[in-house]
C-alpha atoms as a PDB file:
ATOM      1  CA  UNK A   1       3.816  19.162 -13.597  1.00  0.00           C
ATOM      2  CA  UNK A   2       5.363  17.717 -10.926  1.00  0.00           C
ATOM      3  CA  UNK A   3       3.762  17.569  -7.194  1.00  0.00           C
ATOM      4  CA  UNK A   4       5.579  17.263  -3.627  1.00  0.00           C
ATOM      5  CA  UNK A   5       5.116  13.756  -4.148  1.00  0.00           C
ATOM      6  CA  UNK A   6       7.022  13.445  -7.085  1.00  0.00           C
ATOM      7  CA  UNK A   7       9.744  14.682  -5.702  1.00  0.00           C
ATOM      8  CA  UNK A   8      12.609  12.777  -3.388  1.00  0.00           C
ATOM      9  CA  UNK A   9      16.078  13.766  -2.172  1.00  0.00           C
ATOM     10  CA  UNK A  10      18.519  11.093  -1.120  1.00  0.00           C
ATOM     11  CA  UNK A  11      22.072  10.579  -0.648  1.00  0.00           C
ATOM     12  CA  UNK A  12      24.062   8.792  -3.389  1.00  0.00           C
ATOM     13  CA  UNK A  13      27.207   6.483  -3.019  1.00  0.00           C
ATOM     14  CA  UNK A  14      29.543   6.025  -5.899  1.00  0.00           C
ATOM     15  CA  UNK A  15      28.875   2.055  -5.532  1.00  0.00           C
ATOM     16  CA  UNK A  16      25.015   2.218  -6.154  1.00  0.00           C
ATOM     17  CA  UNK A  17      24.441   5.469  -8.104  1.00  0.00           C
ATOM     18  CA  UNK A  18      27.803   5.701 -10.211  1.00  0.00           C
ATOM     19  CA  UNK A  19      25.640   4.845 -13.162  1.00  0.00           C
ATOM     20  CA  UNK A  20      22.642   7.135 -12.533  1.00  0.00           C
ATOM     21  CA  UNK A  21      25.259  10.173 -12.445  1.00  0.00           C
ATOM     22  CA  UNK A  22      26.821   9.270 -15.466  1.00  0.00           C
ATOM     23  CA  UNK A  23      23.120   8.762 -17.172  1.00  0.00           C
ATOM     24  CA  UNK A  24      22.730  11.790 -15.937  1.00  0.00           C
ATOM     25  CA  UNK A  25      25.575  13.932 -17.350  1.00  0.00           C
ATOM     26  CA  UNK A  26      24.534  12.129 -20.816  1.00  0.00           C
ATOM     27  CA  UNK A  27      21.552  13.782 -20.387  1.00  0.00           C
ATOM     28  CA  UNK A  28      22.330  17.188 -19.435  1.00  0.00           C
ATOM     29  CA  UNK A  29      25.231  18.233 -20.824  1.00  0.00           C
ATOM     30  CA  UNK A  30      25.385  21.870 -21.126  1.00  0.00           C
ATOM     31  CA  UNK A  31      26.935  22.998 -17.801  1.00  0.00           C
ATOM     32  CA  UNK A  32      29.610  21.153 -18.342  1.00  0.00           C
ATOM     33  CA  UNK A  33      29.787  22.387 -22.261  1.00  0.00           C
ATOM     34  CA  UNK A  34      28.910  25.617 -20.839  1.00  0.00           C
ATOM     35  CA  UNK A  35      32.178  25.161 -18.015  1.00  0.00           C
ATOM     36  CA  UNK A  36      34.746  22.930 -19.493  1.00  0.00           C
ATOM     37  CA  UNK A  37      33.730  23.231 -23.043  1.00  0.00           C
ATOM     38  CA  UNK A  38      33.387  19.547 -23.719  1.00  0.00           C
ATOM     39  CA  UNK A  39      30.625  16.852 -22.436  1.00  0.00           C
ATOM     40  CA  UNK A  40      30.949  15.123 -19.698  1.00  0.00           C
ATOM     41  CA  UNK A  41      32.471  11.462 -19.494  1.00  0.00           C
ATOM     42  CA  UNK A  42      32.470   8.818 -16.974  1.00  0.00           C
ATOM     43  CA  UNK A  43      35.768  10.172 -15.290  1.00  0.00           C
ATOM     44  CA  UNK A  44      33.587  13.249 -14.694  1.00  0.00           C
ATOM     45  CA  UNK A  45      30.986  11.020 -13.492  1.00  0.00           C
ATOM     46  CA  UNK A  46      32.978   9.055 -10.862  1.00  0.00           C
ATOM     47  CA  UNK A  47      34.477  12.772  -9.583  1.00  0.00           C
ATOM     48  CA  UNK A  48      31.097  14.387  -8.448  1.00  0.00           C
ATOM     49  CA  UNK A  49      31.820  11.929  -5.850  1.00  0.00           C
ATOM     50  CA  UNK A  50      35.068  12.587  -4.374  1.00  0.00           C
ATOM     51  CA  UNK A  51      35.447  16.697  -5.439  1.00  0.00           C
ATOM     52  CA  UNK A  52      35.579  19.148  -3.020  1.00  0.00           C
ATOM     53  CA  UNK A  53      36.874  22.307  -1.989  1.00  0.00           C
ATOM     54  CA  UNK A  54      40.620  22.459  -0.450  1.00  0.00           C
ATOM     55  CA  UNK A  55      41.108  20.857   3.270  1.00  0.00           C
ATOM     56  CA  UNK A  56      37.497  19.748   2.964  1.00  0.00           C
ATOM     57  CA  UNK A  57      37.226  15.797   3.246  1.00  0.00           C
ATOM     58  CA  UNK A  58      35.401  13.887   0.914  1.00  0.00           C
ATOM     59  CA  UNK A  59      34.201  11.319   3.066  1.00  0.00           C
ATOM     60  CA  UNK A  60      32.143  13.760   5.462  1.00  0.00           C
ATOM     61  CA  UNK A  61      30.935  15.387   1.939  1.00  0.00           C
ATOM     62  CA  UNK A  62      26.955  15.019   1.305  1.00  0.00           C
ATOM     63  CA  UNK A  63      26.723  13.896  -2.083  1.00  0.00           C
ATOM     64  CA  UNK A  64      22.694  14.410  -3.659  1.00  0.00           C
ATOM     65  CA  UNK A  65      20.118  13.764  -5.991  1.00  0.00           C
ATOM     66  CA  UNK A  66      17.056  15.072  -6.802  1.00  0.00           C
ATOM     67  CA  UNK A  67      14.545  12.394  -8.203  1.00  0.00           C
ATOM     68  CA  UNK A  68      11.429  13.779 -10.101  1.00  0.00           C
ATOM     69  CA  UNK A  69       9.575  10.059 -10.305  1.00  0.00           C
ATOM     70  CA  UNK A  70      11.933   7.376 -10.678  1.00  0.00           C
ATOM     71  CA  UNK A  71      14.626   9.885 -13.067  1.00  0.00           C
ATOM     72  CA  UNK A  72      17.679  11.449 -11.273  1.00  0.00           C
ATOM     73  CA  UNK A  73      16.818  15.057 -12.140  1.00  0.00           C
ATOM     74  CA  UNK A  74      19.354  16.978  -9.864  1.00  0.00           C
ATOM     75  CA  UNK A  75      22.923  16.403  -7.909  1.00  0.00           C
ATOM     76  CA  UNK A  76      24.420  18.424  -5.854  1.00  0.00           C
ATOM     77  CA  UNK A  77      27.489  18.034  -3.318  1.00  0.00           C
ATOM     78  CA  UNK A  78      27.860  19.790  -0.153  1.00  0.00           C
ATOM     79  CA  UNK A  79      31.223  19.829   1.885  1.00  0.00           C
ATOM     80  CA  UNK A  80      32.028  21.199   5.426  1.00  0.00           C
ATOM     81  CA  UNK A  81      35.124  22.991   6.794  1.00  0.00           C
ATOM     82  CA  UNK A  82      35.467  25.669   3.942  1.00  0.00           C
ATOM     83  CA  UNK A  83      36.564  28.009   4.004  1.00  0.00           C
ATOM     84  CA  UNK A  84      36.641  28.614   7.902  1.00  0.00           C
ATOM     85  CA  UNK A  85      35.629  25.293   9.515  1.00  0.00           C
ATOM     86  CA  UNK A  86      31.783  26.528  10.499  1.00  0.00           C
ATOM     87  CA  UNK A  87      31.183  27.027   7.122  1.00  0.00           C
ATOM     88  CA  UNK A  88      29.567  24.767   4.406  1.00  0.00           C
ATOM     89  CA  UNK A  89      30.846  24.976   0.839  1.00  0.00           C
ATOM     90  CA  UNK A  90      27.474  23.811  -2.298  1.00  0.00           C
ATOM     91  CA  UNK A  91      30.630  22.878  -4.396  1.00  0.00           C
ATOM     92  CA  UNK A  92      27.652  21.904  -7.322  1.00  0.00           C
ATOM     93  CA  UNK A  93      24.221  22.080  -7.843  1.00  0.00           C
ATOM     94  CA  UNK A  94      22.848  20.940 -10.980  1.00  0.00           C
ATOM     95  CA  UNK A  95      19.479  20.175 -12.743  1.00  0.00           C
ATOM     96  CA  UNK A  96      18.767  18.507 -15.887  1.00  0.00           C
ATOM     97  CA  UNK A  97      17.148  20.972 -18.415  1.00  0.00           C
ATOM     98  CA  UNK A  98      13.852  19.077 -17.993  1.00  0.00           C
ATOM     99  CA  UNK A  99      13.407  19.869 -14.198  1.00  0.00           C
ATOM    100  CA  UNK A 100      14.197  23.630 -14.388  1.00  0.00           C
ATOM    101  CA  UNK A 101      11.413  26.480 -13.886  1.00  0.00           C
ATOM    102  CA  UNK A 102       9.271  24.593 -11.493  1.00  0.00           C
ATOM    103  CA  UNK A 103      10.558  25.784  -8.517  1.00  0.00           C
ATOM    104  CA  UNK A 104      13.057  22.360  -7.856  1.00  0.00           C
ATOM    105  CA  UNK A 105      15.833  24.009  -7.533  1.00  0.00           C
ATOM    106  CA  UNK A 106      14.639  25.931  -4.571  1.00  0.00           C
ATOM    107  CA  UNK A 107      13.704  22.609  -3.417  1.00  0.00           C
ATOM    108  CA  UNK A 108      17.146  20.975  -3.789  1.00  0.00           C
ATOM    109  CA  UNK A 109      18.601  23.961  -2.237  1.00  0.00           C
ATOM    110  CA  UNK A 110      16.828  23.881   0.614  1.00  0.00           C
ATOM    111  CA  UNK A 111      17.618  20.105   1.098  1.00  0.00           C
ATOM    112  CA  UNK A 112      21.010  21.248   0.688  1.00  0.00           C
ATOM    113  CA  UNK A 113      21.135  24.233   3.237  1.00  0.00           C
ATOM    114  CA  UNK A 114      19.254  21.511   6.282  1.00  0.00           C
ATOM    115  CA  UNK A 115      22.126  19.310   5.560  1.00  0.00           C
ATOM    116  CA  UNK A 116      24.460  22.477   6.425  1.00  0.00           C
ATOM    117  CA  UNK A 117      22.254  23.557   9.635  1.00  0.00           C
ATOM    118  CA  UNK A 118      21.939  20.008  10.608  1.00  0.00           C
ATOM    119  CA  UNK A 119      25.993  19.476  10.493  1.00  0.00           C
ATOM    120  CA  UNK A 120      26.485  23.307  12.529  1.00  0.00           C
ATOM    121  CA  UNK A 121      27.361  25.295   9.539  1.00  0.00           C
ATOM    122  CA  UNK A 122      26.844  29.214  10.084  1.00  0.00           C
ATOM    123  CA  UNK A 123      26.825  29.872   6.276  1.00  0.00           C
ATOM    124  CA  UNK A 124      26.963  28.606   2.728  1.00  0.00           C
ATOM    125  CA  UNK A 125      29.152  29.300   0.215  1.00  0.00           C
ATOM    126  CA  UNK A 126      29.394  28.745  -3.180  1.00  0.00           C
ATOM    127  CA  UNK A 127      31.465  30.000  -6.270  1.00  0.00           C
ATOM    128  CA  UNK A 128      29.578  31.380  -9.608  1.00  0.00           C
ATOM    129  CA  UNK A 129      30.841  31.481 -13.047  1.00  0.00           C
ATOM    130  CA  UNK A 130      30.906  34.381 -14.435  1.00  0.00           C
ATOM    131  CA  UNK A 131      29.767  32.966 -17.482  1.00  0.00           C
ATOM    132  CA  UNK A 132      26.634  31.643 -16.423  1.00  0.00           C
ATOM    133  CA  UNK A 133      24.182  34.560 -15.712  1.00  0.00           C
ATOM    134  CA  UNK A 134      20.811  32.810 -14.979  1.00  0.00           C
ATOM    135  CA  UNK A 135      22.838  30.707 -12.174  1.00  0.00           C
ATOM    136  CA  UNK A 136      23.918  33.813 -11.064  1.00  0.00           C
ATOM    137  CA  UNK A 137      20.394  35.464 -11.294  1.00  0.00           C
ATOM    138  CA  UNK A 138      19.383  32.429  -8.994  1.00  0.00           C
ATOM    139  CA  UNK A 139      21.404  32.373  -6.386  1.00  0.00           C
ATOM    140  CA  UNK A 140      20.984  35.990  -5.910  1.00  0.00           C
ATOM    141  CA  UNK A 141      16.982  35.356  -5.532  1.00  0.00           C
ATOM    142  CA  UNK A 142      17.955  32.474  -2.895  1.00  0.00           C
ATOM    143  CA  UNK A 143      19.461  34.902  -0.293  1.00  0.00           C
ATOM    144  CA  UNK A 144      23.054  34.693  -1.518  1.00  0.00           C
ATOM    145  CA  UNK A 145      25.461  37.627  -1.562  1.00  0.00           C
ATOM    146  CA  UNK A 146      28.656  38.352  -3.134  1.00  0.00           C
ATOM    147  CA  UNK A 147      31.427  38.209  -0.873  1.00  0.00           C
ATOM    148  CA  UNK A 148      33.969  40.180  -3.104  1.00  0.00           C
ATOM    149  CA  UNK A 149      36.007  37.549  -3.619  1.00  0.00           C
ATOM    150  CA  UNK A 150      37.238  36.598  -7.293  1.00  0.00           C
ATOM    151  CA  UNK A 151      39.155  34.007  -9.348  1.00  0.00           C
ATOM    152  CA  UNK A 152      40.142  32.410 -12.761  1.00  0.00           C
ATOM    153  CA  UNK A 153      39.977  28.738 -12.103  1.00  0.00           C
ATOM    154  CA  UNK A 154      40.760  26.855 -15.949  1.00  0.00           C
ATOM    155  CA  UNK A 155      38.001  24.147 -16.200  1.00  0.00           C
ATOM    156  CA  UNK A 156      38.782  21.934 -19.296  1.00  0.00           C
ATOM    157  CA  UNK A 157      39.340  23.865 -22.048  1.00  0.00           C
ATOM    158  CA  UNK A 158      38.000  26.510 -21.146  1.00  0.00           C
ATOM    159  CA  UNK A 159      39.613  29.637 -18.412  1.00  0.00           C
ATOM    160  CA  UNK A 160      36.763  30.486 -16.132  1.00  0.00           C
ATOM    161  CA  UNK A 161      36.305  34.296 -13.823  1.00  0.00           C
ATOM    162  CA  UNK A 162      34.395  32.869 -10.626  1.00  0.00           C
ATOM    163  CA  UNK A 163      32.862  34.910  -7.663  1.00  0.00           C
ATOM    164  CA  UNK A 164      32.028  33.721  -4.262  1.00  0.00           C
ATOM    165  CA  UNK A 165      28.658  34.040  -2.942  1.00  0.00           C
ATOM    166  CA  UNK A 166      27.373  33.364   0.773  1.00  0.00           C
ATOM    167  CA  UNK A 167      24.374  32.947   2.397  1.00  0.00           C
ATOM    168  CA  UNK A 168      23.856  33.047   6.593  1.00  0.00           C
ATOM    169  CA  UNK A 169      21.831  30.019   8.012  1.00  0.00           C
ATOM    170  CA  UNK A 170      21.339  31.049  11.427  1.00  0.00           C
END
């Protein structure tokens, strides 16, 4: 079991941590089978670091991991300006099957949602496949609502039903 200690959240850069992501994704495939309905490659990889919602720019993006010991256990990638400009968008949060049920992804989120406060966002947003349930299930026990907005997004191979959620942060 891992202790407070164990845990550290920093930044990543495409020219350090490339590699780590990709290990990563090797790793923990199954959103992505779950999502696209293929594993991720190192194309995927290399895009955690410049996706993000529409207007948003990548640049001001925070791009994350979550370390349990020296292993990159988490990412996640926060943008601003979407979709009003006070808002924050968590365009993806992930954990690797190994770091799940210990309470880290409460963690990561909350690492996530200073980031927001600290930049002047009023709320978070996120979208939620429909096909994931326990993501769902999470979010919901975080504080996030659905905003009663829909879509079909197709994610490789795969046509996807999304929801928004938000959460306030004042």
């Amino acid at each position: 079991m891992q202790t407070q200690s164990d845990i550290r959240i920093r930044n990543l850069s495409p020219d350090a941590d490339l590699e780590l992501v990709a290990q990563f994704y090797r790793d923990a495939p199954d959103y992505w089978l779950l999502a696209e309905g293929q594993a991720p490659d190192l194309a995927k990889a290399a895009a955690f670091f410049t996706d993000g919602p529409p207007g948003c720019d990548p640049e001001l993006s925070c791009r994350l991991g979550l370390f349990l010991g020296p292993r990159l256990s988490g990412l996640a990638e926060v943008s601003f300006g979407f979709p009003d400009p006070e808002d924050a968008y968590l365009g993806f949060m992930m954990l690797g099957p190994w770091a799940r049920g210990a309470g880290n992804g409460a963690t990561f989120l909350r690492a996530a949602e200073l980031r927001a406060r600290t930049r002047g966002a009023a709320r978070i947003y996120l979208a939620v496949l429909d096909e994931n349930p326990r993501a769902r299930a999470f979010w919901l026990r975080e504080g996030f609502r659905d905003t009663g907005v829909r879509g079909e997004i197709d994610m490789g191979r795969k046509r996807q039903s999304l929801r928004r959620m938000c959460k306030n942060l004042l």
